[in-house]
N, C-alpha and C. Protein backbone atom coordinates (compact mmCIF):
# COMPACT_ATOMS: atom_id res chain seq x y z
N UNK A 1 80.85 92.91 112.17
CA UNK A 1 80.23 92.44 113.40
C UNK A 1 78.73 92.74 113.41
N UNK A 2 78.63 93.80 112.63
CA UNK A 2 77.14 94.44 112.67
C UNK A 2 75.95 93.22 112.36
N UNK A 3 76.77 92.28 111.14
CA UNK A 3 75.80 91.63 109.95
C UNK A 3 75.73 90.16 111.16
N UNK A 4 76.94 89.82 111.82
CA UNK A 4 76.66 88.69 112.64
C UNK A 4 75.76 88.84 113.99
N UNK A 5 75.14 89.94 114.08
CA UNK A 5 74.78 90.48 115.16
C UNK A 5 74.69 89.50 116.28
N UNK A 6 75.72 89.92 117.04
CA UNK A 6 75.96 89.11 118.69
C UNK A 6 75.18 89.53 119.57
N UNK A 7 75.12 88.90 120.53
CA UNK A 7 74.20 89.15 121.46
C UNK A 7 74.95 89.96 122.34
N UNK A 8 76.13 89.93 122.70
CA UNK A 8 77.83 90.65 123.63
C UNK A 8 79.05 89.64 122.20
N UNK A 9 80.33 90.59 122.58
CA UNK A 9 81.29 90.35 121.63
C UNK A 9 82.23 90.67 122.70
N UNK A 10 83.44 89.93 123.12
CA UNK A 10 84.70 90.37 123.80
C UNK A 10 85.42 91.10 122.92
N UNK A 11 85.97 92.11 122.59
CA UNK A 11 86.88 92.35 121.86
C UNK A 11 87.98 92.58 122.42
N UNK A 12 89.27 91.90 122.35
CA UNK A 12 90.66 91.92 122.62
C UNK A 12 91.31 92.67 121.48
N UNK A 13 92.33 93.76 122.17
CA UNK A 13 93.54 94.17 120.93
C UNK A 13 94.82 94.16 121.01
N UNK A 14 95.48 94.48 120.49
CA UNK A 14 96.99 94.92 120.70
C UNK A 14 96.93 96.19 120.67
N UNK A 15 97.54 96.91 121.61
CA UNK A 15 97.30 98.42 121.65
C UNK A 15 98.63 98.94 120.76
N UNK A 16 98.65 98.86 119.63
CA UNK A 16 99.45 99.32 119.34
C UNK A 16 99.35 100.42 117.90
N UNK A 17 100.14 101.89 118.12
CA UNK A 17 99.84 102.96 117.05
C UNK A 17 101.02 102.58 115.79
N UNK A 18 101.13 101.67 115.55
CA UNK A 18 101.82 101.37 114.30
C UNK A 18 100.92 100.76 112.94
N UNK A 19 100.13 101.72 112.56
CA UNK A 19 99.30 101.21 111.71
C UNK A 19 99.19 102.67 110.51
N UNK A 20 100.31 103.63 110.63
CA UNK A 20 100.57 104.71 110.49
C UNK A 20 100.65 104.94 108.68
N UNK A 21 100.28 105.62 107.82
CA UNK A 21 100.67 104.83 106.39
C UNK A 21 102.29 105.94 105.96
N UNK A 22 102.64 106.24 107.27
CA UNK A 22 103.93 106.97 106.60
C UNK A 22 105.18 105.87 107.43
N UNK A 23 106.26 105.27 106.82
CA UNK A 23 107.41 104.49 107.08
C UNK A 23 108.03 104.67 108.65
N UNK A 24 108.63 105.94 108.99
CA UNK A 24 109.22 106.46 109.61
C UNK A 24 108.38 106.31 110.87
N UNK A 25 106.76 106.96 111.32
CA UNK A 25 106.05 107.30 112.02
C UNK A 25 105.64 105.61 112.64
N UNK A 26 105.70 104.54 111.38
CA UNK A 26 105.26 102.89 111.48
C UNK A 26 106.34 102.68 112.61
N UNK A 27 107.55 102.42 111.84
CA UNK A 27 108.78 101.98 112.71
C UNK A 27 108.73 102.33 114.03
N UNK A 28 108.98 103.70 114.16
CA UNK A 28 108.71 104.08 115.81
C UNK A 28 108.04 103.54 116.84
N UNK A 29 107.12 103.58 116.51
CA UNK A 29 105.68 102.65 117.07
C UNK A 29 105.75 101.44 117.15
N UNK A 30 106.52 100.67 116.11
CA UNK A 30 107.01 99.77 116.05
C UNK A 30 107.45 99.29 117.22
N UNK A 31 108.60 100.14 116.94
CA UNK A 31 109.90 99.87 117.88
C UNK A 31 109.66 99.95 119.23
N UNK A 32 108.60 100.91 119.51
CA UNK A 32 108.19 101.13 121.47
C UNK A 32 107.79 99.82 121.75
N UNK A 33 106.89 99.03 120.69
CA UNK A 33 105.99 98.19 121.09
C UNK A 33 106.63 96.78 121.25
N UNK A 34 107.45 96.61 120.08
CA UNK A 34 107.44 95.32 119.84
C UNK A 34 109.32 95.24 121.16
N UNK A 35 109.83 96.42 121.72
CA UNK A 35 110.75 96.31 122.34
C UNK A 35 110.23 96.28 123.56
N UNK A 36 109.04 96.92 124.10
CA UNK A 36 108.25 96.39 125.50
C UNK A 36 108.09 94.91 125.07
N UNK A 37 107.73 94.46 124.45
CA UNK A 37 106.98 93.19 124.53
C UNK A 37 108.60 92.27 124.27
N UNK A 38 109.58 92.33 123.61
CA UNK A 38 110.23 91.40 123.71
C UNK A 38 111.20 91.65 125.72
N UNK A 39 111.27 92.80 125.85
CA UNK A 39 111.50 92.96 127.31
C UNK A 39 111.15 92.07 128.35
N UNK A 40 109.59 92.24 128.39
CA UNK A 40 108.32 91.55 129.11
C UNK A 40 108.62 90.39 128.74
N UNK A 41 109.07 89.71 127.89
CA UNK A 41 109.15 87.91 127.64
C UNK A 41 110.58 87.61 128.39
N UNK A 42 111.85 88.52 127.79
CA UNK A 42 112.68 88.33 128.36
C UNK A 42 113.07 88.30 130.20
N UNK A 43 112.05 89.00 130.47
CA UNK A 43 112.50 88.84 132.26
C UNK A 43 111.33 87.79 132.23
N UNK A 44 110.64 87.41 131.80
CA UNK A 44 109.49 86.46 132.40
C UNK A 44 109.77 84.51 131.50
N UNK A 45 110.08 84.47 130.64
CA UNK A 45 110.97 83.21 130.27
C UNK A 45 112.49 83.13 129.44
N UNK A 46 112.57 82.00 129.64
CA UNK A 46 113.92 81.63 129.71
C UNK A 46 114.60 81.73 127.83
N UNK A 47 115.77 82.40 127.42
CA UNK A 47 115.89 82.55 126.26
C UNK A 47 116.19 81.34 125.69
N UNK A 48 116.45 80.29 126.32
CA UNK A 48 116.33 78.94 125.44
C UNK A 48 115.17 77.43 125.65
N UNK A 49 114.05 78.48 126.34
CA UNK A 49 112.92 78.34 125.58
C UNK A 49 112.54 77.88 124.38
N UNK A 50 112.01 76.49 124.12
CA UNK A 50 112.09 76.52 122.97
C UNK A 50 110.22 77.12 122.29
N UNK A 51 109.42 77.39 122.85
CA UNK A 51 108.17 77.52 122.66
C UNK A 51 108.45 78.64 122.87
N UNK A 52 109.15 79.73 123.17
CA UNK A 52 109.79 81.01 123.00
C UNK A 52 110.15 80.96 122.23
N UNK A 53 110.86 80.59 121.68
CA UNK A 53 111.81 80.78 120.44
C UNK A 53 110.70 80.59 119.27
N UNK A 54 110.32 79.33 119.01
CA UNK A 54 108.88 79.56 117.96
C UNK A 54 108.51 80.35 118.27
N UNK A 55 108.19 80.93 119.11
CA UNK A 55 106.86 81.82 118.80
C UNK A 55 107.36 83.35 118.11
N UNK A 56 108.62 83.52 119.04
CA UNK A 56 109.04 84.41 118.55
C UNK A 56 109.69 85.04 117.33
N UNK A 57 109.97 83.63 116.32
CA UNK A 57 110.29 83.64 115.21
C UNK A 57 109.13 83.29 114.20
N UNK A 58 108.20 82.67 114.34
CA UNK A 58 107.05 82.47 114.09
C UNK A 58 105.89 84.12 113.82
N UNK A 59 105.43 84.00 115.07
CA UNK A 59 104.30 84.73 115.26
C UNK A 59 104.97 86.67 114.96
N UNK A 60 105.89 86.91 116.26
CA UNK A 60 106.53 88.34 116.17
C UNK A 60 107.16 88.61 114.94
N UNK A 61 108.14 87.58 114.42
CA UNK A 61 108.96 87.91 113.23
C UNK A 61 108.15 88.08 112.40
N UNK A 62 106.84 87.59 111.54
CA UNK A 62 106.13 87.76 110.66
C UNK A 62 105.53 89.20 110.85
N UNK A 63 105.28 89.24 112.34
CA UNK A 63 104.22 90.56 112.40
C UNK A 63 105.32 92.12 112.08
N UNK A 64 106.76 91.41 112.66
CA UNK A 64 107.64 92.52 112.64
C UNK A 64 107.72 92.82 111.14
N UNK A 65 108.34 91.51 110.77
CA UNK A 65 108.47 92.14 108.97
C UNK A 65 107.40 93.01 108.00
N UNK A 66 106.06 92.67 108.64
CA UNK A 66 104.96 92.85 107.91
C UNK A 66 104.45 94.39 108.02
N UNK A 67 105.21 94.71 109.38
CA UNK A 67 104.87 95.74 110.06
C UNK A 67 105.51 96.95 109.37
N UNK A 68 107.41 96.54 109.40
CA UNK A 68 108.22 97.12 108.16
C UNK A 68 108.40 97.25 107.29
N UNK A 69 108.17 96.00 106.69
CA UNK A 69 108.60 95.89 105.27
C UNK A 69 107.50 95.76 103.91
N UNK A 70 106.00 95.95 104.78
CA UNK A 70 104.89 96.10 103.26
C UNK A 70 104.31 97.28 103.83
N UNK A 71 104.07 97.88 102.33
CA UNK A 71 103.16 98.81 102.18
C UNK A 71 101.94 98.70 101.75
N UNK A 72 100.70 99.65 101.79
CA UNK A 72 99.83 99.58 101.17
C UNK A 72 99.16 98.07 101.79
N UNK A 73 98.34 97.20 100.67
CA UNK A 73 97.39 96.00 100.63
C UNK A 73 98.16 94.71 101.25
N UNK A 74 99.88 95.00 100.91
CA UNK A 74 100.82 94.04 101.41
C UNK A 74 100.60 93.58 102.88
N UNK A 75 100.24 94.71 103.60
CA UNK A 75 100.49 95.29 105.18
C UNK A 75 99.49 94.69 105.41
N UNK A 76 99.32 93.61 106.33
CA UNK A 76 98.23 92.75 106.71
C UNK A 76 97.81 93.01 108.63
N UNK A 77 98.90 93.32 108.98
CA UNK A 77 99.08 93.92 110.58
C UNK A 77 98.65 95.10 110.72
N UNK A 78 97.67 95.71 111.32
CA UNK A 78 97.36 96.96 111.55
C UNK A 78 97.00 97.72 113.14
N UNK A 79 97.97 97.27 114.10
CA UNK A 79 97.24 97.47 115.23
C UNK A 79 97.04 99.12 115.36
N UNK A 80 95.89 98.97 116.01
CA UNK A 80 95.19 100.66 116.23
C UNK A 80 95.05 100.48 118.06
N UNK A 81 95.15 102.09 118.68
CA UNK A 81 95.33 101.57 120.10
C UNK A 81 93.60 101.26 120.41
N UNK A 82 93.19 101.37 121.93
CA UNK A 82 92.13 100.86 121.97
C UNK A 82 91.30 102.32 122.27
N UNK A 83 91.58 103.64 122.23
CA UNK A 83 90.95 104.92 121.76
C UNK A 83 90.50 104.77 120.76
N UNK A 84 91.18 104.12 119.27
CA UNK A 84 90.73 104.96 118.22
C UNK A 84 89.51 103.05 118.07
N UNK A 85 89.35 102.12 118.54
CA UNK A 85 88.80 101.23 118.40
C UNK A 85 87.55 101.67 119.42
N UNK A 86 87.95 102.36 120.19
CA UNK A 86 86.77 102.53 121.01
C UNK A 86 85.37 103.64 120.12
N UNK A 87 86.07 104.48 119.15
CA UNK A 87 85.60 105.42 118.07
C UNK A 87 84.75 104.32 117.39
N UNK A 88 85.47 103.85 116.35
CA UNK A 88 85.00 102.48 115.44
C UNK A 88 84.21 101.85 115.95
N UNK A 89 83.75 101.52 117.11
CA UNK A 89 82.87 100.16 117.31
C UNK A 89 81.85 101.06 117.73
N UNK A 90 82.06 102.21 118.51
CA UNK A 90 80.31 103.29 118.81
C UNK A 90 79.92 103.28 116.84
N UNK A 91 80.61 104.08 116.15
CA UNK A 91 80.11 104.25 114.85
C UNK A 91 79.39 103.15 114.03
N UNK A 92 80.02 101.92 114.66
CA UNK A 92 79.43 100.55 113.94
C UNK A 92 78.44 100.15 114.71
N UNK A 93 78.15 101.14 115.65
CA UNK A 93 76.33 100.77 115.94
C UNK A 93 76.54 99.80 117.79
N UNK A 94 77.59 100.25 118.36
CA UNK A 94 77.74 99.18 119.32
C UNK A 94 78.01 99.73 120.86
N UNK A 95 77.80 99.36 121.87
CA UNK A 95 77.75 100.27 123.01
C UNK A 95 78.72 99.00 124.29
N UNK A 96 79.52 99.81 124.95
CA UNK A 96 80.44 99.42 125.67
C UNK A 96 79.73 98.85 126.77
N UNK A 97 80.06 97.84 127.18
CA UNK A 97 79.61 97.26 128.22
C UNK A 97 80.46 97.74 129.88
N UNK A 98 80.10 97.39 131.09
CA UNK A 98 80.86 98.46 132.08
C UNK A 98 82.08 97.11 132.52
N UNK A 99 82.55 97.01 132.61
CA UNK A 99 83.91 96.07 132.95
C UNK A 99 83.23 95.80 134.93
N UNK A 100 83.14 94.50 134.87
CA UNK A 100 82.94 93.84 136.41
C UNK A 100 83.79 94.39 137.20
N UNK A 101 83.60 94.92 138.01
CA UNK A 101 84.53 95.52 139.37
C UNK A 101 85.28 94.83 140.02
N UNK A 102 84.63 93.61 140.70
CA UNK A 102 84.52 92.51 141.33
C UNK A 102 86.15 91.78 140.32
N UNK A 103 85.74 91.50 139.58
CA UNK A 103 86.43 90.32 138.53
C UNK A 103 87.99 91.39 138.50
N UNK A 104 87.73 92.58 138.16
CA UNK A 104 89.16 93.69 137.82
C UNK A 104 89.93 93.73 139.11
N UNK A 105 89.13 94.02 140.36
CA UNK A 105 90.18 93.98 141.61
C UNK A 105 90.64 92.49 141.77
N UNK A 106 90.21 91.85 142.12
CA UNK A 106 90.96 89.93 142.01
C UNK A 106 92.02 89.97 140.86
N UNK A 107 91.79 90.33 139.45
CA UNK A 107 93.12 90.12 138.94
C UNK A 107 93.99 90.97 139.18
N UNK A 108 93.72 92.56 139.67
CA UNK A 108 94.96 92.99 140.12
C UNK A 108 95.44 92.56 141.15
N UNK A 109 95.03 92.15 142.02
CA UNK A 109 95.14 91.43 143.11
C UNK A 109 96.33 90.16 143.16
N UNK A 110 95.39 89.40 141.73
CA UNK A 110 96.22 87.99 141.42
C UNK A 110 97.54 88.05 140.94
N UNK A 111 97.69 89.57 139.44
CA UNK A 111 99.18 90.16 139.17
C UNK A 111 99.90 90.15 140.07
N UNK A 112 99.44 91.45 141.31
CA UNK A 112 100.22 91.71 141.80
C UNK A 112 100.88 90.65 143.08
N UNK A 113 100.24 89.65 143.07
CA UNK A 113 101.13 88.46 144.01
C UNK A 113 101.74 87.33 143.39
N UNK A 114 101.24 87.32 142.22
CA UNK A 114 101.98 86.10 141.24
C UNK A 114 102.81 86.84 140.47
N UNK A 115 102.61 87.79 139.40
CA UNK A 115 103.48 88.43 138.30
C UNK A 115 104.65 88.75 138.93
N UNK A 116 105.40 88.92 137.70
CA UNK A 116 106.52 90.14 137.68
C UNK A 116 105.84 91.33 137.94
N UNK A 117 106.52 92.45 139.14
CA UNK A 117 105.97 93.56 139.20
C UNK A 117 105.82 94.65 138.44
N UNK A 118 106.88 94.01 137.06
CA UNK A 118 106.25 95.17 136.27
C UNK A 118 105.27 95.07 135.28
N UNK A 119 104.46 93.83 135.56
CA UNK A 119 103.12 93.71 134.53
C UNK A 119 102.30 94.78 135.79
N UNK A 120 101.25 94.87 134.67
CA UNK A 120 100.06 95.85 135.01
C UNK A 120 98.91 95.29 134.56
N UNK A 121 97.82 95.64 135.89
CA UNK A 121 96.04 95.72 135.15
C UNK A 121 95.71 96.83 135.68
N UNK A 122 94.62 97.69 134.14
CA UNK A 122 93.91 99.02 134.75
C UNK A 122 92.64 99.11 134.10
N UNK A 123 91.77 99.92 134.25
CA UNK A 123 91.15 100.33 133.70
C UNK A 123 90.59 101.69 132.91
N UNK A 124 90.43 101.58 131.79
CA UNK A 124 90.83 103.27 131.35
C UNK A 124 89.07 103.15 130.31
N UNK A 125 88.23 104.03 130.38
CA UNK A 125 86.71 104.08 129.58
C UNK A 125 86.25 102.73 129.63
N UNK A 126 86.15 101.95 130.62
CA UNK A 126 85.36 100.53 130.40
C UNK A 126 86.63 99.26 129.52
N UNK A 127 87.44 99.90 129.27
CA UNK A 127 88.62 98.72 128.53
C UNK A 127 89.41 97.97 129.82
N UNK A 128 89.72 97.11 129.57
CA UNK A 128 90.81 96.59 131.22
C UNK A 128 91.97 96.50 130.17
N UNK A 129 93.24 97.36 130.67
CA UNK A 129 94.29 97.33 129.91
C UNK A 129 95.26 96.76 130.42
N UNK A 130 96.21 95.47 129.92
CA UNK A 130 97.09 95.08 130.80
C UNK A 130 98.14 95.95 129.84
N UNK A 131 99.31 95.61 130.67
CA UNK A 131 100.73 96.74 130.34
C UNK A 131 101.93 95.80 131.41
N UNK A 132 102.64 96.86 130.45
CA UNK A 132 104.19 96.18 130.92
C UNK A 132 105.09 97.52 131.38
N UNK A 133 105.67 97.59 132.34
CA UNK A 133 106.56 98.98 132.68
C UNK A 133 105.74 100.15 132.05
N UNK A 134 104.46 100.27 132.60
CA UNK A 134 103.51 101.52 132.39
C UNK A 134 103.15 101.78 130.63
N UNK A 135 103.57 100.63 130.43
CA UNK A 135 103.28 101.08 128.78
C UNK A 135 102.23 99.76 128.37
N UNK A 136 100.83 100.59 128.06
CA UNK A 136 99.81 99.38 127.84
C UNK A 136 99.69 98.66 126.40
N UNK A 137 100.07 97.37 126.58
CA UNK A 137 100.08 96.46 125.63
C UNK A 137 98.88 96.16 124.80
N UNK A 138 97.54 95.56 125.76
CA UNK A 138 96.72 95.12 125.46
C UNK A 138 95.52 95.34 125.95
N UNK A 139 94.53 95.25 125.42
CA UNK A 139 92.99 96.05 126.18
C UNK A 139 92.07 94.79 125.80
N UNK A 140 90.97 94.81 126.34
CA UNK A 140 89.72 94.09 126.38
C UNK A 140 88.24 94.76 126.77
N UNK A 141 87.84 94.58 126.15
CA UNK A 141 86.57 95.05 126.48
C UNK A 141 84.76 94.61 126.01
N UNK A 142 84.54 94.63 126.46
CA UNK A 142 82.61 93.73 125.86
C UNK A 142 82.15 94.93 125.36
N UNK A 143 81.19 94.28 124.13
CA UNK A 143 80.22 94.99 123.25
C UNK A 143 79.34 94.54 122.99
N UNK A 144 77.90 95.70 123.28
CA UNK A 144 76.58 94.72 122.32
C UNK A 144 76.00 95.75 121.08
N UNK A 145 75.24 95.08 120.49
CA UNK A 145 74.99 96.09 119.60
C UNK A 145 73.73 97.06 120.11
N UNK A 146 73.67 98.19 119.61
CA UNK A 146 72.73 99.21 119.98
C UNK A 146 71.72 99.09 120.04
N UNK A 147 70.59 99.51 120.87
CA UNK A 147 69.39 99.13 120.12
C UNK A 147 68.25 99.93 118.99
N UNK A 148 69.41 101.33 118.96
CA UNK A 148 68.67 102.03 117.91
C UNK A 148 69.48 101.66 116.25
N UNK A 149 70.51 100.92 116.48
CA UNK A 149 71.12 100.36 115.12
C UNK A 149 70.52 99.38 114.62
């Protein structure tokens, strides 16, 4: 990101600690994550879905297998939560932008009268983290680069 230097960068993640290089410690992490998230689909669409069903055999199944079943250079999936990304992007020369106030209360606002009540929006160091049954899925957050980098 450094070499494309942006003027602001959104960065979106998957908050997830399965990027572990020991088997056992992967799976686990695995398993919290990718069983919130098939949960969260299941109360929110229909299992014969068919744009569910792709996706979920598509997009999840690849990430699941990839997640389990390679090691090393194989392992193309690496989600890291948005702590240890928040580390990485200060070191790469880049400074957090403050998350709109304004914009964060309206979508909790908007969740909480449209969603299922057990989605979530929060905010945790400038990231807006959405989550599912208190367990945060996904983060967002703006970056620019430094100006002493």
């Amino acid at each position: 990101m450094r070499r494309i230097n942006p003027d602001m960068f959104i960065h979106g993640i998957i908050n997830g600690a399965f990027n572990a290089p020991f088997f056992v410690t992967r799976f686990r992490e695995a398993v919290f994550y990718f069983s919130a998230l098939f949960d969260m689909v299941d109360s929110t669409v229909p299992r014969e879905d068919e744009g569910r069903q792709l996706f979920e055999k598509e997009v999840w199944g690849s990430d699941i297998m990839n997640v389990i079943a390679c090691e090393g250079t194989e392992r193309v999936e690496r989600p890291e939560t948005y702590k240890q990304w928040q580390v990485r992007n200060v070191r790469a020369g880049f400074r957090q932008l403050p998350l709109n106030c304004d914009i964060l209360r309206d979508l909790k606002r908007i969740v909480k009268i449209h969603y299922n009540k057990n989605f979530s929006v929060d905010e945790d160091g400038k990231w807006m983290l959405q989550g599912w049954k208190g367990r945060v899925m996904f983060a967002v957050s703006c970056w620019k680069p430094s100006k002493e980098s």
